[in-house]
C-alpha atoms as a PDB file:
ATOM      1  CA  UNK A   1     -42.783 186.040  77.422  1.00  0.00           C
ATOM      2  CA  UNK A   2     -43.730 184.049  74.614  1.00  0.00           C
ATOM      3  CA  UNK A   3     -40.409 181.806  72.533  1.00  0.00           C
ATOM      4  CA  UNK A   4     -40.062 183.059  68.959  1.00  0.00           C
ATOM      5  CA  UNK A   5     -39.427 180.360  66.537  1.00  0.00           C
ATOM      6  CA  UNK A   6     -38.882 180.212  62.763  1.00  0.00           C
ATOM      7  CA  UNK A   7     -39.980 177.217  60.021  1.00  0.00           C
ATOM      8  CA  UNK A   8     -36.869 175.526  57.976  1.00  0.00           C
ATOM      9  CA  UNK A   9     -37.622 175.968  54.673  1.00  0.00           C
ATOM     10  CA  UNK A  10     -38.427 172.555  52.820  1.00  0.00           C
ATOM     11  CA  UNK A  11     -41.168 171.922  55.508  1.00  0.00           C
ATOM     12  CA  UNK A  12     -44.517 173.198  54.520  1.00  0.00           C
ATOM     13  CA  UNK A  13     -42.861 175.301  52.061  1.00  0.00           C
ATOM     14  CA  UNK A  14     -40.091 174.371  49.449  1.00  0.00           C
ATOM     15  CA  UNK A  15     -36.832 175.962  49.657  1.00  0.00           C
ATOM     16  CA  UNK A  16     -36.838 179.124  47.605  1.00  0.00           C
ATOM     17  CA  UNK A  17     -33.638 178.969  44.950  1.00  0.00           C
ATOM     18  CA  UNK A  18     -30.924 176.081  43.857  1.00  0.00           C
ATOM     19  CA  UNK A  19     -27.362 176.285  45.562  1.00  0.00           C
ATOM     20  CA  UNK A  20     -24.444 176.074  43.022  1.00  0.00           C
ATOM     21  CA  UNK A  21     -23.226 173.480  44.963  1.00  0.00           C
ATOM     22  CA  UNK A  22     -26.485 170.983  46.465  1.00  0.00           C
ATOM     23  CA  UNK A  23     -26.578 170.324  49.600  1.00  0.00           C
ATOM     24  CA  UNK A  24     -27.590 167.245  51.313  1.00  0.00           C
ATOM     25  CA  UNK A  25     -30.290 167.342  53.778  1.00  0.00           C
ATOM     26  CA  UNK A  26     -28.659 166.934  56.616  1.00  0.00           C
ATOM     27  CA  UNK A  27     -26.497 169.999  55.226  1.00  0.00           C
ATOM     28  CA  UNK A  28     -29.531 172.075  54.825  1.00  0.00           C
ATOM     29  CA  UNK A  29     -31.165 171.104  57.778  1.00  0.00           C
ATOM     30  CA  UNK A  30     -28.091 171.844  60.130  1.00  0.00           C
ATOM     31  CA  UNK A  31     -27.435 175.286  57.910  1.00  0.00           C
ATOM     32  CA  UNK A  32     -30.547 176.497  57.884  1.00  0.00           C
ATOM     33  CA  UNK A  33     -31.278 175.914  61.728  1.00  0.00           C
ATOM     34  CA  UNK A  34     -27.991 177.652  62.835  1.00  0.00           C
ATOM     35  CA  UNK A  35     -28.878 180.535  60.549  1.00  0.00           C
ATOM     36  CA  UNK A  36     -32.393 181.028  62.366  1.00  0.00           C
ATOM     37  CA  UNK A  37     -30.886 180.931  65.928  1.00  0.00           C
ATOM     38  CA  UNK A  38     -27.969 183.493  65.070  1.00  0.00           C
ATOM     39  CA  UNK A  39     -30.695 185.623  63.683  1.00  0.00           C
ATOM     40  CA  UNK A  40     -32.089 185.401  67.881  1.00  0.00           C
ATOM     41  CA  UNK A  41     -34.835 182.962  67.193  1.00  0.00           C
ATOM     42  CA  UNK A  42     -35.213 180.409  70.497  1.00  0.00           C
ATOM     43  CA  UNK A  43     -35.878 177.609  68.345  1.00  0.00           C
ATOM     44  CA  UNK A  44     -36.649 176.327  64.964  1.00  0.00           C
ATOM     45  CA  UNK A  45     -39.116 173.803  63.488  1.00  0.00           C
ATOM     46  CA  UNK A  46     -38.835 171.459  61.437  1.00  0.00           C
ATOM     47  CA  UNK A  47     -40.996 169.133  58.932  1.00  0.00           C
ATOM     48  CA  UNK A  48     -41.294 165.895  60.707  1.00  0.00           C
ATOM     49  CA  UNK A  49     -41.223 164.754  56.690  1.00  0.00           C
ATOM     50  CA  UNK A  50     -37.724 165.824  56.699  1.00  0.00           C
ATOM     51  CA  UNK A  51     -36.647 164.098  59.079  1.00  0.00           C
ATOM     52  CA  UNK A  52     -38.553 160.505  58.352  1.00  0.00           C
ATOM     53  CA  UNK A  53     -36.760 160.717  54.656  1.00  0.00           C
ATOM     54  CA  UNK A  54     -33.327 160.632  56.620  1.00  0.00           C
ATOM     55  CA  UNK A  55     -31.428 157.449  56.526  1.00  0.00           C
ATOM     56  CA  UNK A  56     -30.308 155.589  59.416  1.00  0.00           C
ATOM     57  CA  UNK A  57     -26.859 157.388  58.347  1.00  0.00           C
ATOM     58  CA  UNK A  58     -28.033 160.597  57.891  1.00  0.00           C
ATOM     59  CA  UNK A  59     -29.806 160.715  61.247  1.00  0.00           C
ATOM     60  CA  UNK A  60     -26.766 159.767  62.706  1.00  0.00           C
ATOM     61  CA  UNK A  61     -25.323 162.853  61.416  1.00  0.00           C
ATOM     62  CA  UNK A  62     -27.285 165.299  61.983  1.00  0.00           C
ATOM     63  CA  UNK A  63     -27.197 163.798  65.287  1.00  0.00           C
ATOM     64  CA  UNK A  64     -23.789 164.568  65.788  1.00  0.00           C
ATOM     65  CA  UNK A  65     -24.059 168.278  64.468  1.00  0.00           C
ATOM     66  CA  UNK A  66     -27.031 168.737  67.236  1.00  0.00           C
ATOM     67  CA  UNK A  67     -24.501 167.411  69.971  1.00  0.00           C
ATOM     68  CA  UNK A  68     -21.549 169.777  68.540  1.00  0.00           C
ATOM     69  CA  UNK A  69     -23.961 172.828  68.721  1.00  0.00           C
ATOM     70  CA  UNK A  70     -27.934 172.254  69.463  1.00  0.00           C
ATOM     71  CA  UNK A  71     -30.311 172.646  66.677  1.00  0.00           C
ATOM     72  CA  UNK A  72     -33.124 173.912  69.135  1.00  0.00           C
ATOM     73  CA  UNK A  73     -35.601 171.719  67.208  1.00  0.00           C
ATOM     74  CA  UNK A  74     -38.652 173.004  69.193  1.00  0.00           C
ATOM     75  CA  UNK A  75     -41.573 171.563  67.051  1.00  0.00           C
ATOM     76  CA  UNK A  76     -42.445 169.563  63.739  1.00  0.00           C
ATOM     77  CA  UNK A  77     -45.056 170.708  61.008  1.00  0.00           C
ATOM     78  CA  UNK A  78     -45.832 168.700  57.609  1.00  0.00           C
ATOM     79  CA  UNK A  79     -46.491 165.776  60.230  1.00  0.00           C
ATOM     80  CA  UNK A  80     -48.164 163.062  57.865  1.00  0.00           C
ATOM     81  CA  UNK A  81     -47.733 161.921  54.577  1.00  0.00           C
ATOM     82  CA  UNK A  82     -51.407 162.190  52.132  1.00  0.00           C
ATOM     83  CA  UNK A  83     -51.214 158.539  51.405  1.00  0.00           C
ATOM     84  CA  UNK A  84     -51.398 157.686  54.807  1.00  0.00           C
ATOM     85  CA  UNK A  85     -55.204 158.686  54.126  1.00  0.00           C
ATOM     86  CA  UNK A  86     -56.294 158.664  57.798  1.00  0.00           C
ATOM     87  CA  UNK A  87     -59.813 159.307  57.949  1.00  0.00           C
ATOM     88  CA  UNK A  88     -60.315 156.309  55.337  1.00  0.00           C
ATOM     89  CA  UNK A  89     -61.556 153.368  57.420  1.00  0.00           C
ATOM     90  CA  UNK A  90     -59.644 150.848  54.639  1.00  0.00           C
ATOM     91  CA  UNK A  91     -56.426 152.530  54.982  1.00  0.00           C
ATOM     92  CA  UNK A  92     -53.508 150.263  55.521  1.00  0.00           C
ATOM     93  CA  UNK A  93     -53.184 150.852  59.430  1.00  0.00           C
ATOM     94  CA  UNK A  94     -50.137 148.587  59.276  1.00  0.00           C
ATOM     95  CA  UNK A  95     -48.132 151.280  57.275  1.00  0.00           C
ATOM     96  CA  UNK A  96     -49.575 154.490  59.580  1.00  0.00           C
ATOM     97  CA  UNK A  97     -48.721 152.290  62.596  1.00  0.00           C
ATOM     98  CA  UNK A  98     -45.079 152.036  60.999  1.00  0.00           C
ATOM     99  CA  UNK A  99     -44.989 156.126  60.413  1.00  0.00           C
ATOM    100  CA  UNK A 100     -46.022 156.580  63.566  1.00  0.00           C
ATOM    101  CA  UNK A 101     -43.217 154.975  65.493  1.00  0.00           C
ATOM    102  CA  UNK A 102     -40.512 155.663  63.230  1.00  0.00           C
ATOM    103  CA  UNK A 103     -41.512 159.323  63.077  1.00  0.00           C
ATOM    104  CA  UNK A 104     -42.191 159.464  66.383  1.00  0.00           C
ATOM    105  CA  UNK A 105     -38.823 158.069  67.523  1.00  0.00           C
ATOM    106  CA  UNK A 106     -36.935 160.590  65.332  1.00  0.00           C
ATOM    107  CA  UNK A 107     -38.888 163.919  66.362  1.00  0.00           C
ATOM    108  CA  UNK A 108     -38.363 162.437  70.338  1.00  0.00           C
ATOM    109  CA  UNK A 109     -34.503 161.533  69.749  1.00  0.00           C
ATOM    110  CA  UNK A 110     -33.725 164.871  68.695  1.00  0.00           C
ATOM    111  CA  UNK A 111     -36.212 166.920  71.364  1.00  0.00           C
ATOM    112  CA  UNK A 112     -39.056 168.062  69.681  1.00  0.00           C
ATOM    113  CA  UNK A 113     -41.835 168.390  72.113  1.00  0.00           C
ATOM    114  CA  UNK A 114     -44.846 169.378  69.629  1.00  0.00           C
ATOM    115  CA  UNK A 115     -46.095 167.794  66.488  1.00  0.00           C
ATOM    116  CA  UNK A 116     -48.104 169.843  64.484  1.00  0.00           C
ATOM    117  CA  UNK A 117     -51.152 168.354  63.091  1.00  0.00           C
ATOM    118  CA  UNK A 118     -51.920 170.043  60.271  1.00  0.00           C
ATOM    119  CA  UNK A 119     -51.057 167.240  57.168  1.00  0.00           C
ATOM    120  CA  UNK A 120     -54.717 168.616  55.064  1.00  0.00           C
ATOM    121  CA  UNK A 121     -54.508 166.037  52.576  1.00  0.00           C
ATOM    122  CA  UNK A 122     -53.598 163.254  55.243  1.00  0.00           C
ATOM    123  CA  UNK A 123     -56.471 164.152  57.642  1.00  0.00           C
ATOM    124  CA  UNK A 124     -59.769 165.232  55.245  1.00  0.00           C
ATOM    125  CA  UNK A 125     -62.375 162.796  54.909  1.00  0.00           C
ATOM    126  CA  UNK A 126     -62.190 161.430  51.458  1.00  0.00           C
ATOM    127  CA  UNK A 127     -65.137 161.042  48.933  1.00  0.00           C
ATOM    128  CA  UNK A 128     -67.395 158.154  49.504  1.00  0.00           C
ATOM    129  CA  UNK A 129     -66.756 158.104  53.251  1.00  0.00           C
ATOM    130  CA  UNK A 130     -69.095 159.652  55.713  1.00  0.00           C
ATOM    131  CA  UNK A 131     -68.080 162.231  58.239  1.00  0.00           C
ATOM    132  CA  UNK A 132     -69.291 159.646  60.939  1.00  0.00           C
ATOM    133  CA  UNK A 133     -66.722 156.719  59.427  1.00  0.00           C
ATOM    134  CA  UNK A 134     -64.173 159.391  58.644  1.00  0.00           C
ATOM    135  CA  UNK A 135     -64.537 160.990  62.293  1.00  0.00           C
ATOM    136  CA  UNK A 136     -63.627 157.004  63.834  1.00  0.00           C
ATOM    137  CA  UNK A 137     -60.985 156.261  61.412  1.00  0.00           C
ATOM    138  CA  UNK A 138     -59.368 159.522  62.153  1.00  0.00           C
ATOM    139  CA  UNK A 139     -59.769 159.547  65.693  1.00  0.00           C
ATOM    140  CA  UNK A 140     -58.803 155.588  66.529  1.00  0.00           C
ATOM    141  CA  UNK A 141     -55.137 156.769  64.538  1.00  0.00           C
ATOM    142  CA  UNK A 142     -54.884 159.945  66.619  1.00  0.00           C
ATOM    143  CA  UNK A 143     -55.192 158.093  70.060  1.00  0.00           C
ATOM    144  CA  UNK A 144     -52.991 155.444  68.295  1.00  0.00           C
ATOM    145  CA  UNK A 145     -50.227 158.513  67.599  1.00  0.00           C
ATOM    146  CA  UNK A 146     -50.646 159.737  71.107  1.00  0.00           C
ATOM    147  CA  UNK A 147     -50.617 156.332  73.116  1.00  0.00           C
ATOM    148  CA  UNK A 148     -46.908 155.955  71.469  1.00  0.00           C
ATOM    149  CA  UNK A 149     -45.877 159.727  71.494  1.00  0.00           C
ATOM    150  CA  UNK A 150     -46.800 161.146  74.504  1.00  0.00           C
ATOM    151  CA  UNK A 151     -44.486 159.127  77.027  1.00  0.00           C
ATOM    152  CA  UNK A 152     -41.925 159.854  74.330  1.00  0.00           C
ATOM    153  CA  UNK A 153     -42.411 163.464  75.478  1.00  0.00           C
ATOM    154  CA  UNK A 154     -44.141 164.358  71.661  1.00  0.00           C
ATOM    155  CA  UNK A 155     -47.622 166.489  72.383  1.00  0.00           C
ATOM    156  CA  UNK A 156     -49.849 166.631  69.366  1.00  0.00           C
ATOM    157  CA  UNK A 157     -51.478 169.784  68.595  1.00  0.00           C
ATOM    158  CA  UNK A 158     -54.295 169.766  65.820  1.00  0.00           C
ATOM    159  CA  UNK A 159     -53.928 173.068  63.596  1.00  0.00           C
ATOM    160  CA  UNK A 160     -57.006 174.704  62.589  1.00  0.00           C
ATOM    161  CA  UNK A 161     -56.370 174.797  58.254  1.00  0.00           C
ATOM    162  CA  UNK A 162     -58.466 176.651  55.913  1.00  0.00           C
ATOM    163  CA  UNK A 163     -60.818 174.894  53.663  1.00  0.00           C
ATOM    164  CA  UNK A 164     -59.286 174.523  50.956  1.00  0.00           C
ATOM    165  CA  UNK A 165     -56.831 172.502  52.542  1.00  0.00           C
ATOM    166  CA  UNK A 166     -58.737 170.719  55.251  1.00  0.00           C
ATOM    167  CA  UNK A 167     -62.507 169.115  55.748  1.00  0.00           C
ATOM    168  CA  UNK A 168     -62.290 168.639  59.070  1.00  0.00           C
ATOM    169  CA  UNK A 169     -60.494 170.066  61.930  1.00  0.00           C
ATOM    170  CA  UNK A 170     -60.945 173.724  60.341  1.00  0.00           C
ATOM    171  CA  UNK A 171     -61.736 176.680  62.928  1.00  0.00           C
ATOM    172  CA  UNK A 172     -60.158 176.929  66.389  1.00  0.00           C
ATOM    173  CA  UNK A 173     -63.728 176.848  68.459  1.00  0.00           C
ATOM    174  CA  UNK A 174     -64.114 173.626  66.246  1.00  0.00           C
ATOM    175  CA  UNK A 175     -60.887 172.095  67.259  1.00  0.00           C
ATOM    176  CA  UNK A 176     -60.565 173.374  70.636  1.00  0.00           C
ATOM    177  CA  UNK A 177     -63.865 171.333  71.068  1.00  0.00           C
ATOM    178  CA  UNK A 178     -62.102 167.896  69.627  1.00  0.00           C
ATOM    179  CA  UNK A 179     -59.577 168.663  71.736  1.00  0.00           C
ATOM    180  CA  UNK A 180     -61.923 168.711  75.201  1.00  0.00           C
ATOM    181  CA  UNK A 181     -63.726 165.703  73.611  1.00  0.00           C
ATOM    182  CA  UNK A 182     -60.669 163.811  73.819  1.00  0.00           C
ATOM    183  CA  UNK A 183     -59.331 164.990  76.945  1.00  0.00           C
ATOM    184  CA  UNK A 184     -55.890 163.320  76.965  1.00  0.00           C
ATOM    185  CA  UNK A 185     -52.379 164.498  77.843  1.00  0.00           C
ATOM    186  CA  UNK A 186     -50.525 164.816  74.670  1.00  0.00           C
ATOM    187  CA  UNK A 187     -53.019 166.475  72.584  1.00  0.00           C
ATOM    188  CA  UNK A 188     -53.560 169.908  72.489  1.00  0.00           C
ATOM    189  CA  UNK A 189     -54.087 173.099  70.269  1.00  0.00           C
ATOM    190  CA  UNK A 190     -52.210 175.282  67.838  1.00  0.00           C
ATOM    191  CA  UNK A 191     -53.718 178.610  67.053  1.00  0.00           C
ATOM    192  CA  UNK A 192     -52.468 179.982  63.274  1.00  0.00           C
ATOM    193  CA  UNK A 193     -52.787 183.024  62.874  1.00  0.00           C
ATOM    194  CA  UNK A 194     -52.928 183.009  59.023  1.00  0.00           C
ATOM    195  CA  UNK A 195     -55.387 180.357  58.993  1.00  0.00           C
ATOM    196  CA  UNK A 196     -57.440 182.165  61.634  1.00  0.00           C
ATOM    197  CA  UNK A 197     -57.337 185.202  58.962  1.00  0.00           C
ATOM    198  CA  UNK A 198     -58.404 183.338  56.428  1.00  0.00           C
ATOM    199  CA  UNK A 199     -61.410 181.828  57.869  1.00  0.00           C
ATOM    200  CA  UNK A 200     -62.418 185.034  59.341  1.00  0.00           C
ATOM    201  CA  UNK A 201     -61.888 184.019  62.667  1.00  0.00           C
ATOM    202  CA  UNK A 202     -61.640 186.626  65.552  1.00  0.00           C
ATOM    203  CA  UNK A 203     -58.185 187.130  67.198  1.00  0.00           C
ATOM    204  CA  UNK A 204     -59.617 186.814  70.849  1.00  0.00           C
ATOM    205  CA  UNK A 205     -60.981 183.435  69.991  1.00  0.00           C
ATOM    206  CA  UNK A 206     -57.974 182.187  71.797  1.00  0.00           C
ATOM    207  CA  UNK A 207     -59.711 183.441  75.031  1.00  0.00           C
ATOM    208  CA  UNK A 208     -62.144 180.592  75.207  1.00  0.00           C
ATOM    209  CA  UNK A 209     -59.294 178.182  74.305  1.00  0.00           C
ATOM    210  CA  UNK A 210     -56.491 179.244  76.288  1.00  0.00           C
ATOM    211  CA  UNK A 211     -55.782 176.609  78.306  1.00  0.00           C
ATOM    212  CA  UNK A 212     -55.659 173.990  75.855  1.00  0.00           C
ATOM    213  CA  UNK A 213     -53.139 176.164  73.118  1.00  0.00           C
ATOM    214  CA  UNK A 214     -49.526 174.715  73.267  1.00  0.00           C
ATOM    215  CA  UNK A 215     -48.311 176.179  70.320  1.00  0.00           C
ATOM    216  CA  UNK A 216     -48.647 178.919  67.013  1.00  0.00           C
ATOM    217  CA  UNK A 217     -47.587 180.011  63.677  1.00  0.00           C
ATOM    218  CA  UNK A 218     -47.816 183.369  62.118  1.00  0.00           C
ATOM    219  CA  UNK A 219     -47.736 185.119  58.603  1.00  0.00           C
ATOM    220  CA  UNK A 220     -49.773 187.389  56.959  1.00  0.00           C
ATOM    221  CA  UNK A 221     -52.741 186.643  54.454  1.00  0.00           C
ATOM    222  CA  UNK A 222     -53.379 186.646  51.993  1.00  0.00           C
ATOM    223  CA  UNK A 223     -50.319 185.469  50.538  1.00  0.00           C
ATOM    224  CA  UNK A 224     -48.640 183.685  53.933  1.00  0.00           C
ATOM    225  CA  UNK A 225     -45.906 186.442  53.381  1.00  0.00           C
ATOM    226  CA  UNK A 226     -43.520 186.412  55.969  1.00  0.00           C
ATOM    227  CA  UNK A 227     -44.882 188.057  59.505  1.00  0.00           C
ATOM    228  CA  UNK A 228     -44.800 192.088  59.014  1.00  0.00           C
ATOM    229  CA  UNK A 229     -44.914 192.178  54.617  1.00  0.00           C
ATOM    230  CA  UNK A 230     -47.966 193.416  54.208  1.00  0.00           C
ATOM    231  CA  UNK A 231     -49.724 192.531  50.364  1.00  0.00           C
ATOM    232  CA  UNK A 232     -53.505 192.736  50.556  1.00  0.00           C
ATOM    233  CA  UNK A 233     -54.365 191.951  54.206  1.00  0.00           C
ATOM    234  CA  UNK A 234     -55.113 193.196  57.291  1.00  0.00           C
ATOM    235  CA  UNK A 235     -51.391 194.544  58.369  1.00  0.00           C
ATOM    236  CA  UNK A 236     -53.191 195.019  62.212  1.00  0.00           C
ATOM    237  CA  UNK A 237     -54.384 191.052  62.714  1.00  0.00           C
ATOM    238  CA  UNK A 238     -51.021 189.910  63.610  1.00  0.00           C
ATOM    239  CA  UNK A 239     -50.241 192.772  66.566  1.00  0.00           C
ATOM    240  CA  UNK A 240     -53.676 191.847  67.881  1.00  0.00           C
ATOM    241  CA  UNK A 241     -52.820 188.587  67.597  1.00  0.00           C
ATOM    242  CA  UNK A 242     -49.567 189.089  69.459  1.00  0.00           C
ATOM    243  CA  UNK A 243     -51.079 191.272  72.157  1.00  0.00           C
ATOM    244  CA  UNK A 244     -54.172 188.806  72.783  1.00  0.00           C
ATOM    245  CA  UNK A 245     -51.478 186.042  73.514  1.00  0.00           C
ATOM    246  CA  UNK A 246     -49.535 188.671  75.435  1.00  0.00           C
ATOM    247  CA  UNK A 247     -53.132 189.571  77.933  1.00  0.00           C
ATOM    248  CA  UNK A 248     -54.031 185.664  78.265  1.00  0.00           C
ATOM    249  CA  UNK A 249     -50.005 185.456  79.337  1.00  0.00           C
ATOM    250  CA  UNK A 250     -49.179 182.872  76.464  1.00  0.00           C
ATOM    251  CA  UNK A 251     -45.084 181.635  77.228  1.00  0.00           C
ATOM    252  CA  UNK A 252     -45.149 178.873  74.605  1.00  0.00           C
ATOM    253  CA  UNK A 253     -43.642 178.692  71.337  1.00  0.00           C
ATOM    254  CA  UNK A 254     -44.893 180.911  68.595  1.00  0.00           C
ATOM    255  CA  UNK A 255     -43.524 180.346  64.673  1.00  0.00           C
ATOM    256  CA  UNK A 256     -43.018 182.077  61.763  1.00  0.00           C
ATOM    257  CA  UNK A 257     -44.225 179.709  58.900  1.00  0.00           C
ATOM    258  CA  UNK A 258     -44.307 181.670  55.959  1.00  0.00           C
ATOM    259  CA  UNK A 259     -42.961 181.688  52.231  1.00  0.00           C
ATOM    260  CA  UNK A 260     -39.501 183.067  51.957  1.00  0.00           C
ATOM    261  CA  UNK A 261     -38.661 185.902  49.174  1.00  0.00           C
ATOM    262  CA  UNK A 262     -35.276 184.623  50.097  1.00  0.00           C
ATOM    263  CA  UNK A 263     -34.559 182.886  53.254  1.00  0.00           C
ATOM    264  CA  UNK A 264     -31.081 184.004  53.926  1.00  0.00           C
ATOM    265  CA  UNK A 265     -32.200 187.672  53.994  1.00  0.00           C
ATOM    266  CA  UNK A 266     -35.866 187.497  55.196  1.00  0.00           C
ATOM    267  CA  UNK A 267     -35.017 185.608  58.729  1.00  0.00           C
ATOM    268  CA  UNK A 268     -33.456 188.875  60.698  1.00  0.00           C
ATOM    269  CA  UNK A 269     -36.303 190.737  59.297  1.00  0.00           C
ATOM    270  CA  UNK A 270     -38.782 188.510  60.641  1.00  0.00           C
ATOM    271  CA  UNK A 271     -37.165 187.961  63.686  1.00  0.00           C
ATOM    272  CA  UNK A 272     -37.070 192.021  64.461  1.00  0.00           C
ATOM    273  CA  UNK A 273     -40.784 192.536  63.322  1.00  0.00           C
ATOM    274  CA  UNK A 274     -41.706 189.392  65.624  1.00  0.00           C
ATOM    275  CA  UNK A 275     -39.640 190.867  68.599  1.00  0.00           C
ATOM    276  CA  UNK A 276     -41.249 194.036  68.504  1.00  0.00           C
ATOM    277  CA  UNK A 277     -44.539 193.136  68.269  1.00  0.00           C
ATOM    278  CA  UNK A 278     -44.827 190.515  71.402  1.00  0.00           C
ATOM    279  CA  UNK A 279     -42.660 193.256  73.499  1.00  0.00           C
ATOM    280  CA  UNK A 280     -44.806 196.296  72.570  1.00  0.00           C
ATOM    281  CA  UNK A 281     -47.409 197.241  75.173  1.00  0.00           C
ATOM    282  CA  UNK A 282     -51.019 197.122  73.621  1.00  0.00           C
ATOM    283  CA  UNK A 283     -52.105 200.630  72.792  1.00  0.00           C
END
């Protein structure tokens, strides 16, 4: 049985709405967990931003709030910051050297086992660069990332984005193959199935990659509503994608990462369509 996880808000997406009374992030971060896991999620994910912006002081406290009551952080999207610029051969591999540790240390202190590579405007090739230099920039700072996260217990797994977000690293065949090419422990694959949607890529392409897929994320396209609110798409691609993880026996984590119409309101929602669909027997 697969684990059913939700995205904070404030992540990939911005959190939808202004409280009378702002919180601090710590606040959020603690609230909005707790709200996901009494909604029956088994975990939550967070953006490994997030947690880099924390002080010394504000780790510390949301340190103490995940000893009180665990916080279940499971995985960490929104990864690297754009100006790290890592497939730029002149990029200042002093400061991604610095994010690497410090981000590192905070997603391993507080139990997160994946970090999602996604990060688009981090990872694409910039103009002027060839895909050959871009390729070797990117891939020296990747086995940099995993030479210091993975006996920290942190696995990498590239996310296939659309392209519009990403230049490289864009279909799952494509990064299921970068993934083999490396052949390390703590690097692996994420399957999206939003960004699988997009790019028009089958559902039972995670077949030929099962072995290597650690982790996912769901909502529907067009509009990365939240799993199970249909706009424009194809309301059947998530249940096949669900019942092709089901057949290959997938029992890692799979996340909503969505846009929120309102957070509060939408996570039992999700949580019940995401349930039924990964317990439902394929027709």
């Amino acid at each position: 049985m697969v684990k059913l996880g939700c995205c904070l808000p404030g992540g990939s997406f911005m959190p939808e709405g202004v409280a009378e009374v702002p919180q601090s992030l710590v606040e959020q971060i603690v609230e909005n967990c707790y709200h996901i896991l009494d909604a029956g999620f088994d975990y939550t994910e967070v953006g490994a931003s997030m947690l880099y912006s924390l002080t010394d002081e504000e780790v510390e406290a949301l340190a103490k709030a995940d000893a009180e009551r665990s916080l279940c952080l499971y995985a960490a999207n929104s990864l690297f910051l754009p100006e790290l610029d890592l497939s730029n051969p002149a990029a200042d591999r002093e400061k991604q050297t610095e994010y690497i540790h410090k981000v590192t240390d905070r997603l391993s202190r507080f139990g997160v086992k994946y970090a999602v590579f996604g990060s688009g405007g981090a990872r694409s090739i910039p103009e002027g660069v060839s895909e050959e230099e871009g390729r070797k920039a990117l891939y020296r700072f990747m086995n940099e990332f995993i030479d210091y996260a993975a006996p920290r217990g942190v696995t990498m797994v590239i996310e296939p984005l659309r392209r519009r977000e990403s230049n490289i690293f864009v279909t799952v065949p494509e990064c299921a193959a970068v993934v083999r090419e490396f052949n390390r422990e703590g690097l692996s694959l994420l399957c999206d199935s939003f960004h699988m949607s997009q790019e028009n890529t089958p559902v039972d392409a995670v077949y030929d990659a099962v072995e290597l897929i650690k982790h996912c994320h769901m909502s529907e396209a067009p509009d990365r509503t939240c799993p199970g609110t249909i706009t424009t798409g194809d309301p059947a691609y998530n249940k096949q994608f669900a019942a092709c993880l089901n057949k290959v026996g997938f029992t890692g984590g799979v996340s909503a990462e969505c846009s929120f119409a309102d957070f509060k309101t939408d996570v039992p929602v999700i949580y019940a369509y995401m349930k039924k669909i990964f317990t439902e027997k394929e027709n």
